[in-house]
C-alpha atoms as a PDB file:
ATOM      1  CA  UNK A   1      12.617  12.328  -2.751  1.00  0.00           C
ATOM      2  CA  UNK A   2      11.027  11.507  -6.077  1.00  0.00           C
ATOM      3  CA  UNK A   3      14.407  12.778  -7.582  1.00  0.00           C
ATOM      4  CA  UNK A   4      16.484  10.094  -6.344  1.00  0.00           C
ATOM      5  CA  UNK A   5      15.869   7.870  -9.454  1.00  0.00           C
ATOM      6  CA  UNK A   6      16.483  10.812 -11.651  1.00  0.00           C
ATOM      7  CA  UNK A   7      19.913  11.409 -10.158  1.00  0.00           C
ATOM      8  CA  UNK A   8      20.966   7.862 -10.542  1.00  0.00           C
ATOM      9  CA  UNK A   9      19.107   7.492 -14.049  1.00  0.00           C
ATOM     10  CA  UNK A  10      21.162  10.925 -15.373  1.00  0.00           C
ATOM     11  CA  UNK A  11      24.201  10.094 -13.702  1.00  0.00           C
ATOM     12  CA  UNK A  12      24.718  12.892 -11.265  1.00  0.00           C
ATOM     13  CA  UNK A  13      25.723  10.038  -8.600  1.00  0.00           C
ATOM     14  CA  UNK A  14      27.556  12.825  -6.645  1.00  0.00           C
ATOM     15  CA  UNK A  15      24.335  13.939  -5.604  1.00  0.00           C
ATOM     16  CA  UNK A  16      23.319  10.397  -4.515  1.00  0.00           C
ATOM     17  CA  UNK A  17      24.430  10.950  -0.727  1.00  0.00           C
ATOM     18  CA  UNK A  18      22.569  13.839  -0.323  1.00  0.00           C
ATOM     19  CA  UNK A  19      19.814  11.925  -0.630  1.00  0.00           C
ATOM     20  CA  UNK A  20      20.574  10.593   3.235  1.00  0.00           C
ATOM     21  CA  UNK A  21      20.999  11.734   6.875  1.00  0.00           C
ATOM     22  CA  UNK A  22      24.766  11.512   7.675  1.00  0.00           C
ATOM     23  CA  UNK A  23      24.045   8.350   9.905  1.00  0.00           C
ATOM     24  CA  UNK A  24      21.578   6.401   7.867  1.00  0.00           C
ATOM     25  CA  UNK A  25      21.459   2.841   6.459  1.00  0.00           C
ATOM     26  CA  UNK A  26      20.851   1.804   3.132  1.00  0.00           C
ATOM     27  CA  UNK A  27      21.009  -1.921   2.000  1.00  0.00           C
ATOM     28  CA  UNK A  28      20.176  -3.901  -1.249  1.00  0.00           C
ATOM     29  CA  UNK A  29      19.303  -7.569  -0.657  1.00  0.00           C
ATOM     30  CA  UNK A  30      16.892 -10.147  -1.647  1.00  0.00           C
ATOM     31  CA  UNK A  31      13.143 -10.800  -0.700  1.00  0.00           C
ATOM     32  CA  UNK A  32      14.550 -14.040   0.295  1.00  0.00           C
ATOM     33  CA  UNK A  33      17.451 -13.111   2.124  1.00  0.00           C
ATOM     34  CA  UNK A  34      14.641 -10.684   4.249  1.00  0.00           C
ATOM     35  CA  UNK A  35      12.420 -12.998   4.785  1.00  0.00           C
ATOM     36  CA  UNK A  36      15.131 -15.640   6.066  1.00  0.00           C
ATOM     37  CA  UNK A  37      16.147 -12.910   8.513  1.00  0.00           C
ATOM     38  CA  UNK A  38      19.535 -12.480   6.963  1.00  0.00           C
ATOM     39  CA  UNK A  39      20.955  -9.044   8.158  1.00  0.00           C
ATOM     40  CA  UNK A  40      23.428  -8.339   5.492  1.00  0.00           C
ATOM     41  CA  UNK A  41      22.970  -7.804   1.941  1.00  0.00           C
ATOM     42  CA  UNK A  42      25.197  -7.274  -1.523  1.00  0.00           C
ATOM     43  CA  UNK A  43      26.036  -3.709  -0.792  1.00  0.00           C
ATOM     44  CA  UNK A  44      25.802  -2.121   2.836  1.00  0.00           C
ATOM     45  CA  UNK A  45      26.218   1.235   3.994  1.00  0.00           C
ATOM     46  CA  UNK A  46      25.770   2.924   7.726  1.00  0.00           C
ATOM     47  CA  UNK A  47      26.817   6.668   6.639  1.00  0.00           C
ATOM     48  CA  UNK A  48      26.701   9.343   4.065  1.00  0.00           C
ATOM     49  CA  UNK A  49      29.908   9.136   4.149  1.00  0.00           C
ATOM     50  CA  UNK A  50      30.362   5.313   3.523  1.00  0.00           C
ATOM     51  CA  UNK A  51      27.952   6.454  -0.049  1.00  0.00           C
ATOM     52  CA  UNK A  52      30.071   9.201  -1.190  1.00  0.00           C
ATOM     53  CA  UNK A  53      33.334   6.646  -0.836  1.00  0.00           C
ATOM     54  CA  UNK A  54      31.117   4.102  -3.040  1.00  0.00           C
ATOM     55  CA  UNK A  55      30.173   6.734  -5.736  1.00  0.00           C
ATOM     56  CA  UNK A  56      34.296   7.554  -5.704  1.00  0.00           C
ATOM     57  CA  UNK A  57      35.236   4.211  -5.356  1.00  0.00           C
ATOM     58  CA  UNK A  58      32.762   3.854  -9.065  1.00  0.00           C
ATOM     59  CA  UNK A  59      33.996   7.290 -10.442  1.00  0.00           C
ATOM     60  CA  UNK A  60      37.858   6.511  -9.850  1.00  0.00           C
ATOM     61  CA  UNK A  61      38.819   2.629  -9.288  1.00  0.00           C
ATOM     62  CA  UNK A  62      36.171   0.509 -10.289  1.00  0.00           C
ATOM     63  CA  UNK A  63      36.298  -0.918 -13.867  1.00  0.00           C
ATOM     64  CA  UNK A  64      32.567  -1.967 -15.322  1.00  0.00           C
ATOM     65  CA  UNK A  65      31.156  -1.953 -18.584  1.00  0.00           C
ATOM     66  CA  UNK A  66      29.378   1.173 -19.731  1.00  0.00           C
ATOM     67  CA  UNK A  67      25.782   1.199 -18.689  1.00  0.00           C
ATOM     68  CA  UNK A  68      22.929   3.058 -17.664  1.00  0.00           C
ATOM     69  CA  UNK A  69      19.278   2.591 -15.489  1.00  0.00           C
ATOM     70  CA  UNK A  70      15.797   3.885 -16.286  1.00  0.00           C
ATOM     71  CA  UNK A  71      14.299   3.727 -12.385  1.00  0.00           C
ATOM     72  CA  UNK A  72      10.098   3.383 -12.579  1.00  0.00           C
ATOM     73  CA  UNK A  73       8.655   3.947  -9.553  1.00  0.00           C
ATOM     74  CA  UNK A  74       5.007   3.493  -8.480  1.00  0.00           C
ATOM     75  CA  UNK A  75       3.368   5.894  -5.590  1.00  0.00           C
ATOM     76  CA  UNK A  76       5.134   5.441  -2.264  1.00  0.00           C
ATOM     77  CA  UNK A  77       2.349   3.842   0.057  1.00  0.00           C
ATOM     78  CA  UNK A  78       2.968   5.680   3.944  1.00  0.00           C
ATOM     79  CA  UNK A  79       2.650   2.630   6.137  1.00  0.00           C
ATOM     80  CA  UNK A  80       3.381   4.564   9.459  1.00  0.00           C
ATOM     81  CA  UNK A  81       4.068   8.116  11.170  1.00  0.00           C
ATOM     82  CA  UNK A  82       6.346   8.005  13.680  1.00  0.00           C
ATOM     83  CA  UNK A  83       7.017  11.710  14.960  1.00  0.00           C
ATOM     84  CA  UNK A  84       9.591  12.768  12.212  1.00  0.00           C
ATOM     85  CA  UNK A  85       9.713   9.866  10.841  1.00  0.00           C
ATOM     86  CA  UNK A  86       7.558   8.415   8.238  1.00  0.00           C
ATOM     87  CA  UNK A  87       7.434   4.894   6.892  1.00  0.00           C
ATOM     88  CA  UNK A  88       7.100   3.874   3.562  1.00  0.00           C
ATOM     89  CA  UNK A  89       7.052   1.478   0.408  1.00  0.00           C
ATOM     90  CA  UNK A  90       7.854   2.102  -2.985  1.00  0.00           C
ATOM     91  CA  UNK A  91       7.480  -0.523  -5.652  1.00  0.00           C
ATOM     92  CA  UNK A  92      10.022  -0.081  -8.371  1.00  0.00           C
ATOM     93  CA  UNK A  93      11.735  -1.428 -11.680  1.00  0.00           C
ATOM     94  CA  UNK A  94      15.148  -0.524 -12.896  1.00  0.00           C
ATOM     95  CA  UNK A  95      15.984  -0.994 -17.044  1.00  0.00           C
ATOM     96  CA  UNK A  96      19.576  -1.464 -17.587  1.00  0.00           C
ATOM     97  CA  UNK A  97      21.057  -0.270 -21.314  1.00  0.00           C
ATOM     98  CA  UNK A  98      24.257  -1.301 -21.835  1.00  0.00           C
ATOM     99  CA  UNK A  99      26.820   0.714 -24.445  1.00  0.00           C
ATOM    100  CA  UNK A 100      25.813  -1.567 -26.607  1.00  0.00           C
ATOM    101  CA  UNK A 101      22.472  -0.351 -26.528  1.00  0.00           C
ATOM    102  CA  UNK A 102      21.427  -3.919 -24.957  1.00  0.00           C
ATOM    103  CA  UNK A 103      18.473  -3.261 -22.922  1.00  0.00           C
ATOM    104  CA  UNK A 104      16.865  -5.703 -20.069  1.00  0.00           C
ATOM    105  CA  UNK A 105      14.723  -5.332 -16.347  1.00  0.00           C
ATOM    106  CA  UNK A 106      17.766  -5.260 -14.105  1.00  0.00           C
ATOM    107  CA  UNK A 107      15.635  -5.041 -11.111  1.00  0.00           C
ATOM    108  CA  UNK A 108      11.918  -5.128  -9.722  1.00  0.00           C
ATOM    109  CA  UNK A 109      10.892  -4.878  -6.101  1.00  0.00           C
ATOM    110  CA  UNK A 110      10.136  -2.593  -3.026  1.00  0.00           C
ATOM    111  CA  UNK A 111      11.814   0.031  -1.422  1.00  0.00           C
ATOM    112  CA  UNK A 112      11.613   0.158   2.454  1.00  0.00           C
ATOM    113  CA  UNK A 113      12.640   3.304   3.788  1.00  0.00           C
ATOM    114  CA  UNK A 114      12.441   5.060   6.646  1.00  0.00           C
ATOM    115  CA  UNK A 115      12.297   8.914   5.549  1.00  0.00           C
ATOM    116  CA  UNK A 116      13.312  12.134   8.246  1.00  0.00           C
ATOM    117  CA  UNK A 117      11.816  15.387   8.365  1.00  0.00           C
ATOM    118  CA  UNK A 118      14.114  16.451  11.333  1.00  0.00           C
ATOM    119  CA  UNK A 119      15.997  18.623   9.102  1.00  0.00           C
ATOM    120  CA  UNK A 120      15.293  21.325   6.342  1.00  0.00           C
ATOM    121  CA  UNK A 121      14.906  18.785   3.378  1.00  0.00           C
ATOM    122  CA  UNK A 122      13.192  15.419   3.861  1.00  0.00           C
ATOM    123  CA  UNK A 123      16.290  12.797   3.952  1.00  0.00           C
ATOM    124  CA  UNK A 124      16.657   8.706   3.948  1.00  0.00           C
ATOM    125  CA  UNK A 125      16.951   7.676   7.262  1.00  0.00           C
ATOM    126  CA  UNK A 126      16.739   4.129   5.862  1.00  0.00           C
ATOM    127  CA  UNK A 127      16.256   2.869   2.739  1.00  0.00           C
ATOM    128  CA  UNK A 128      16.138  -1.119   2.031  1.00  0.00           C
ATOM    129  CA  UNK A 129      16.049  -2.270  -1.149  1.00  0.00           C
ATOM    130  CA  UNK A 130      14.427  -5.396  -1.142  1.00  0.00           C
ATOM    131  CA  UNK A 131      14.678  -7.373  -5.051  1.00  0.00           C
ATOM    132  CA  UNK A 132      12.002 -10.003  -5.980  1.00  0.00           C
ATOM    133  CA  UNK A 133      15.030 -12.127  -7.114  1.00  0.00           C
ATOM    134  CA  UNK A 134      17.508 -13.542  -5.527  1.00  0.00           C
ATOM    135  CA  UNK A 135      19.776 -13.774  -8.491  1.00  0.00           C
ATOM    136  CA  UNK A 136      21.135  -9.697  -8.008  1.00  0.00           C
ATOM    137  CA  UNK A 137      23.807  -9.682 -10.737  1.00  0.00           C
ATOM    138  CA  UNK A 138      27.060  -9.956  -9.714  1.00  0.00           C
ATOM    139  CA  UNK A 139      28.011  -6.390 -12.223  1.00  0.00           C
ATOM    140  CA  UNK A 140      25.833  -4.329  -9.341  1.00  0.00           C
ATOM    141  CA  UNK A 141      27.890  -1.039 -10.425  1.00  0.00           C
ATOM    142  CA  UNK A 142      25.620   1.907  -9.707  1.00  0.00           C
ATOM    143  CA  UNK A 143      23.084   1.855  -7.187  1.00  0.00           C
ATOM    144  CA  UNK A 144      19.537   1.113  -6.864  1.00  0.00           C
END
């Protein structure tokens, strides 16, 4: 699990799915928008397959600026057990460089996930990706 970051950060985003069971759900929102019970976020997904259509959708239609992410990401804390599941939170930061060699902190916060062990390789069951802002900017191209 601890090369998810590194996929995104070098992007391989093809490998990004594969990071997930085939049903799974992965959301970015804010702390806000959690903590007001708000069940959506900016970016949604219920499959692998709903990833690897975002990850095309970036490679082959989607026009953004040039830019790459640095992910930091502290120890994940195990918050539960359940059978094969196991619960967990990751704090993390994400640098954004832009072509222009622009740097700035794109994103802080936690990662909620929910991680399998039911197959070979441990997978994201669920993986929430809860910001510290609420101002996510609007040029979200790659994910978190």
């Amino acid at each position: 699990m601890e090369d998810y970051g590194r996929a995104i950060d070098r992007d391989e985003l093809e490998r990004w799915p594969d990071f997930f069971e085939e049903q799974c759900n992965y959301k970015i929102t804010s702390i806000d928008n959690e903590q007001s019970g708000y069940p959506f976020g900016v970016l949604c997904a219920d499959s692998r397959g709903m990833l690897a259509d975002r990850v095309k959708s970036l490679r082959e239609a989607n026009v953004y600026e040039g830019q790459r992410y640095r992910h930091v990401m502290g120890r994940p804390v195990v918050l539960s057990v359940d059978g094969p599941l196991i619960h967990a939170e990751t704090s993390f930061l994400v640098v954004r460089t832009m072509r222009t060699g622009e740097m700035s902190m794109f994103a802080a916060g936690v990662y909620r996930d929910v991680v399998s062990l039911r197959a070979s390789k441990p997978a994201f069951a669920e993986r929430i990706v809860v910001c510290d802002s609420s101002r996510i900017d609007t040029l979200l191209a790659l994910p978190l």
